[in-house]
PDB file of N, CA and C in Angstrom:
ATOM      1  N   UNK A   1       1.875   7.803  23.450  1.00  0.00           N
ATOM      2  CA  UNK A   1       1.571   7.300  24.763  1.00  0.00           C
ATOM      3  C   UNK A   1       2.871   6.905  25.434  1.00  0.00           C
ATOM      4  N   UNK A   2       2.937   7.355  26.642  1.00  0.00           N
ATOM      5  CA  UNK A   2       4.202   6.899  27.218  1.00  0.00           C
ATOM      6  C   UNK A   2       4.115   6.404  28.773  1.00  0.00           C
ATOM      7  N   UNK A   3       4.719   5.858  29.276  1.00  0.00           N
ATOM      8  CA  UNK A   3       4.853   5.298  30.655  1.00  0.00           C
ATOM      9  C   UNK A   3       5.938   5.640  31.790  1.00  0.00           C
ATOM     10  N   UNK A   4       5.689   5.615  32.822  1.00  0.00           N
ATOM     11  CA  UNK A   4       6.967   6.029  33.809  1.00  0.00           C
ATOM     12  C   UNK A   4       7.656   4.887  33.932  1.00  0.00           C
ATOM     13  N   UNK A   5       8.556   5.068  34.180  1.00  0.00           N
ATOM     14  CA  UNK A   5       9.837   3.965  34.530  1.00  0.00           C
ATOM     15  C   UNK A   5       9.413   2.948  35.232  1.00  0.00           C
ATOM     16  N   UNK A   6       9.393   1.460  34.747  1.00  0.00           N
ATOM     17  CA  UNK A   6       8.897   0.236  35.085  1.00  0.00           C
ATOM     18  C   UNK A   6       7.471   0.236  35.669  1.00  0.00           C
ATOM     19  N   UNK A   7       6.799   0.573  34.708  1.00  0.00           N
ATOM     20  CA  UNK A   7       5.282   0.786  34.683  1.00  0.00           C
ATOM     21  C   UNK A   7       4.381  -0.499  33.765  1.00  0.00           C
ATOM     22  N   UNK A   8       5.279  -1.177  33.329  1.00  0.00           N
ATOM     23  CA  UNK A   8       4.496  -1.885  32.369  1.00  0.00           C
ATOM     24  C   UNK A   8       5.140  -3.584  32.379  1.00  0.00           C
ATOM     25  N   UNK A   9       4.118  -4.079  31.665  1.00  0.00           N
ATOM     26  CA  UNK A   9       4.395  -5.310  31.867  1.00  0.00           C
ATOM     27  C   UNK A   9       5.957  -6.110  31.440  1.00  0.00           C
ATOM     28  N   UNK A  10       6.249  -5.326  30.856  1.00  0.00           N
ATOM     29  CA  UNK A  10       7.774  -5.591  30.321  1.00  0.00           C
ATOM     30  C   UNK A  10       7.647  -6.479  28.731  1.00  0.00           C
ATOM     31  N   UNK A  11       8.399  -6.123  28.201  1.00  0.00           N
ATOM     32  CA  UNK A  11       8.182  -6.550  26.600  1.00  0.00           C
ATOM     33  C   UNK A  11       8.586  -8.284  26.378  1.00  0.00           C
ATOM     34  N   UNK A  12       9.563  -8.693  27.495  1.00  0.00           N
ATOM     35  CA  UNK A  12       9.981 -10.271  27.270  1.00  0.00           C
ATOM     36  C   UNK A  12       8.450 -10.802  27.349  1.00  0.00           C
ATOM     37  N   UNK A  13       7.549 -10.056  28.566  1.00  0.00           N
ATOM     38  CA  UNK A  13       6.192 -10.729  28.957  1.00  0.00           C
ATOM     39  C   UNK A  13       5.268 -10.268  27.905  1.00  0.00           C
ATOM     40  N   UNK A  14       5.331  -9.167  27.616  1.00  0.00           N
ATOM     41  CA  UNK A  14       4.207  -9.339  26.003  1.00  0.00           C
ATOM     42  C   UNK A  14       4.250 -10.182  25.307  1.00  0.00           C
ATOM     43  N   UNK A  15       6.063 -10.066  24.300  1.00  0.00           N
ATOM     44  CA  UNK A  15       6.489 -11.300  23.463  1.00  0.00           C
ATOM     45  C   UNK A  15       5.625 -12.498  23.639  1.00  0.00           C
ATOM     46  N   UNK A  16       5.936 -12.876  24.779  1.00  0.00           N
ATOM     47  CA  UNK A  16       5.687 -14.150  25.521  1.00  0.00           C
ATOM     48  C   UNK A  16       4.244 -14.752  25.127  1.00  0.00           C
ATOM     49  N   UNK A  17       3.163 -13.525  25.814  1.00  0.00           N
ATOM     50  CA  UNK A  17       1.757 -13.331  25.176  1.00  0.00           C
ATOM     51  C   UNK A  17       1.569 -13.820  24.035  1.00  0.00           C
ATOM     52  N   UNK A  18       1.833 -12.534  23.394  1.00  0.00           N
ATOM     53  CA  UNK A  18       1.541 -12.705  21.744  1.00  0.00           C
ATOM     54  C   UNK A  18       1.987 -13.511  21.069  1.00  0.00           C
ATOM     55  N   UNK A  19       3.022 -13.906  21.425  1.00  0.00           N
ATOM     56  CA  UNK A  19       3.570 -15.169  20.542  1.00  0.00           C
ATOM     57  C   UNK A  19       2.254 -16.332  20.982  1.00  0.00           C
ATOM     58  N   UNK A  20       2.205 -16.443  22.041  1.00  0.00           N
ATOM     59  CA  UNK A  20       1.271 -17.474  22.613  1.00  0.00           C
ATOM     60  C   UNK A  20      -0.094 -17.584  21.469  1.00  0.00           C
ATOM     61  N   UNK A  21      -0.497 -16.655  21.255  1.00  0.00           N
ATOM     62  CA  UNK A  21      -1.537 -16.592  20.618  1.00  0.00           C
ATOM     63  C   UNK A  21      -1.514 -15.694  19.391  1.00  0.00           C
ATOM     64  N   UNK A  22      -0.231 -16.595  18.662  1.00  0.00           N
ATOM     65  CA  UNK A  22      -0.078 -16.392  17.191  1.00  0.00           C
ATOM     66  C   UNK A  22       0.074 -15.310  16.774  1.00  0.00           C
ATOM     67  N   UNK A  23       0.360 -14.219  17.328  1.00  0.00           N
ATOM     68  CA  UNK A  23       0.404 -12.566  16.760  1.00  0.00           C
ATOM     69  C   UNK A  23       2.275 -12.498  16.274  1.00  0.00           C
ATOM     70  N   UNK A  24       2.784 -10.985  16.218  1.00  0.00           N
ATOM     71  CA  UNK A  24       3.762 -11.035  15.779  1.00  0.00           C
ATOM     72  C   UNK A  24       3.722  -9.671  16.845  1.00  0.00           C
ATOM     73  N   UNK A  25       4.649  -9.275  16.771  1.00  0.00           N
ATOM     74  CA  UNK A  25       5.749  -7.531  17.373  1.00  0.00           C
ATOM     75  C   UNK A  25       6.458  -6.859  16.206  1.00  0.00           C
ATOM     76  N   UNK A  26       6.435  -6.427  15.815  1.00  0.00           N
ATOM     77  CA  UNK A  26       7.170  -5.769  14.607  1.00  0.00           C
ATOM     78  C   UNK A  26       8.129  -3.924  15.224  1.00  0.00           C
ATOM     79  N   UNK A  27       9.180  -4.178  15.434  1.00  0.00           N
ATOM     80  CA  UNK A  27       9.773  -2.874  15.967  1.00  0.00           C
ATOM     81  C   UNK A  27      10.614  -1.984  15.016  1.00  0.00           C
ATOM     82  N   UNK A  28      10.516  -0.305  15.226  1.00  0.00           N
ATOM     83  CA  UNK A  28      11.177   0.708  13.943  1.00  0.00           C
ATOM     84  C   UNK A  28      11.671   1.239  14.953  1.00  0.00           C
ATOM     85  N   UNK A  29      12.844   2.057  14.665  1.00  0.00           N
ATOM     86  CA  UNK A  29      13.165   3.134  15.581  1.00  0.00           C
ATOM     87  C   UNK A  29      14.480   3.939  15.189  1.00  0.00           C
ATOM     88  N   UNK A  30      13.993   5.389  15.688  1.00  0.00           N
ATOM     89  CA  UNK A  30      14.753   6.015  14.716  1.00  0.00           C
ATOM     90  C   UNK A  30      15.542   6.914  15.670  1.00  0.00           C
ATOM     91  N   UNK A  31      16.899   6.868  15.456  1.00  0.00           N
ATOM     92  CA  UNK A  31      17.601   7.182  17.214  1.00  0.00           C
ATOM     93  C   UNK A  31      17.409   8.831  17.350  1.00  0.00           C
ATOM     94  N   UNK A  32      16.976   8.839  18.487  1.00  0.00           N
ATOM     95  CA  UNK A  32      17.399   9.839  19.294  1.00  0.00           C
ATOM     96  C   UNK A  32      15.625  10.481  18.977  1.00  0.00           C
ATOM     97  N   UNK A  33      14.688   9.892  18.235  1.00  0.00           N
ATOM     98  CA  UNK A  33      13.289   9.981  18.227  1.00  0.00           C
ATOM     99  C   UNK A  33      12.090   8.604  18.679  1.00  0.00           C
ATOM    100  N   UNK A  34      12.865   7.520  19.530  1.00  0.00           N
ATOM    101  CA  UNK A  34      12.280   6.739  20.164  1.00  0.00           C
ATOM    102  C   UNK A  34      12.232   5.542  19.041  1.00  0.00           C
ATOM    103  N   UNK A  35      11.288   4.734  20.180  1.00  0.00           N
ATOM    104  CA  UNK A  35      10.750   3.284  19.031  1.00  0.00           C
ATOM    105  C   UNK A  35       9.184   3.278  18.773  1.00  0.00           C
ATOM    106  N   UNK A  36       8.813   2.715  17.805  1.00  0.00           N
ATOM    107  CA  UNK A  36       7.363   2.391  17.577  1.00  0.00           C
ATOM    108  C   UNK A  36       7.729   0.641  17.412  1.00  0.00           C
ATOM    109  N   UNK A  37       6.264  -0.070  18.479  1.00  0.00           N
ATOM    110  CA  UNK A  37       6.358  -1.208  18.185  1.00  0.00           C
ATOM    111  C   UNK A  37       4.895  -1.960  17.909  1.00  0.00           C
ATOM    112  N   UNK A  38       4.989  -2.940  16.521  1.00  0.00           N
ATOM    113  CA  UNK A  38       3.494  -3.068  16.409  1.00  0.00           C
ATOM    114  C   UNK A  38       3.342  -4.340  16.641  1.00  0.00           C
ATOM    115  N   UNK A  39       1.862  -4.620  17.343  1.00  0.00           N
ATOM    116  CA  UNK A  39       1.488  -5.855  17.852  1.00  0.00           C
ATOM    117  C   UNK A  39       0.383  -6.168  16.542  1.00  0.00           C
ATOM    118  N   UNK A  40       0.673  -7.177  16.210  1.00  0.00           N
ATOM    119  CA  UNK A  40      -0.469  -7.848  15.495  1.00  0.00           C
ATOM    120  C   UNK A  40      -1.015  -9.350  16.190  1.00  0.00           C
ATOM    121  N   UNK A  41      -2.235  -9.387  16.064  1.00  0.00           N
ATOM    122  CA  UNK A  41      -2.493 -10.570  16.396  1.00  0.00           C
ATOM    123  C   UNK A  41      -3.456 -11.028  15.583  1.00  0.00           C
ATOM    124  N   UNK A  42      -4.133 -12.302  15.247  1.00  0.00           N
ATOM    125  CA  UNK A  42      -4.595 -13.226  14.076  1.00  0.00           C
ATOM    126  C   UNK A  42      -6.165 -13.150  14.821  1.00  0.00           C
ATOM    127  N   UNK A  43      -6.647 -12.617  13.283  1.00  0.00           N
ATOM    128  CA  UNK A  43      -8.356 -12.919  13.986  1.00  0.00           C
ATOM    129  C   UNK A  43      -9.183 -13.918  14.063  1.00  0.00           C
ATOM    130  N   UNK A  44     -10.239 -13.745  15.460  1.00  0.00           N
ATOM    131  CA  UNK A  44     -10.653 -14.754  16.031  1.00  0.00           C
ATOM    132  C   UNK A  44     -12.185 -15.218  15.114  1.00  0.00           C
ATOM    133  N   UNK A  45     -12.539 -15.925  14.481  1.00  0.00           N
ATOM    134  CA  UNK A  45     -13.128 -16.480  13.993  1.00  0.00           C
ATOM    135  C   UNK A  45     -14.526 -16.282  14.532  1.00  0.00           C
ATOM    136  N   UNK A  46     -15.573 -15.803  14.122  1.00  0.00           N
ATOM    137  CA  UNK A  46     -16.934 -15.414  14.954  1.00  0.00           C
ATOM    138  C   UNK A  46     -16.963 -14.985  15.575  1.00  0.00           C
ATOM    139  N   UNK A  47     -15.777 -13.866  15.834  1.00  0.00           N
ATOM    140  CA  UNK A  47     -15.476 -12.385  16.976  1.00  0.00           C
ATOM    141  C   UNK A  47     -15.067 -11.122  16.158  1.00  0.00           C
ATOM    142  N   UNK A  48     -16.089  -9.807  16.215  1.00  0.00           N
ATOM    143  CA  UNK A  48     -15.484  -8.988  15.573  1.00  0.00           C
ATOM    144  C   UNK A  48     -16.613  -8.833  14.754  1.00  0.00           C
ATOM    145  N   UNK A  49     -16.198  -7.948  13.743  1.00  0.00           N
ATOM    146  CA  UNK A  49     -16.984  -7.367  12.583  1.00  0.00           C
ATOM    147  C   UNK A  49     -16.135  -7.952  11.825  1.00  0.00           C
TER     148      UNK A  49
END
């Protein structure tokens, strides 16, 4: 999945998010074949399967 140039919320403002509500970002990247970045976040207690 990819985005056009300043299409997105910007990653300081995800961080920001997810940190907010206990998750983590975890980033790989392998040059000159991009980055993968993973969002985890902590599950919500009587939400979900």
């Amino acid at each position: 999945w990819q985005t056009g140039r300043n299409s997105g919320l910007g990653l300081s403002l995800v961080w920001d998010i997810v940190r907010e509500h206990g998750g983590a970002i975890e980033a790989a990247s392998d040059p000159g074949d991009g980055a993968t970045l993973t969002v985890t976040l902590p599950d919500i207690p009587g939400h979900g399967e």
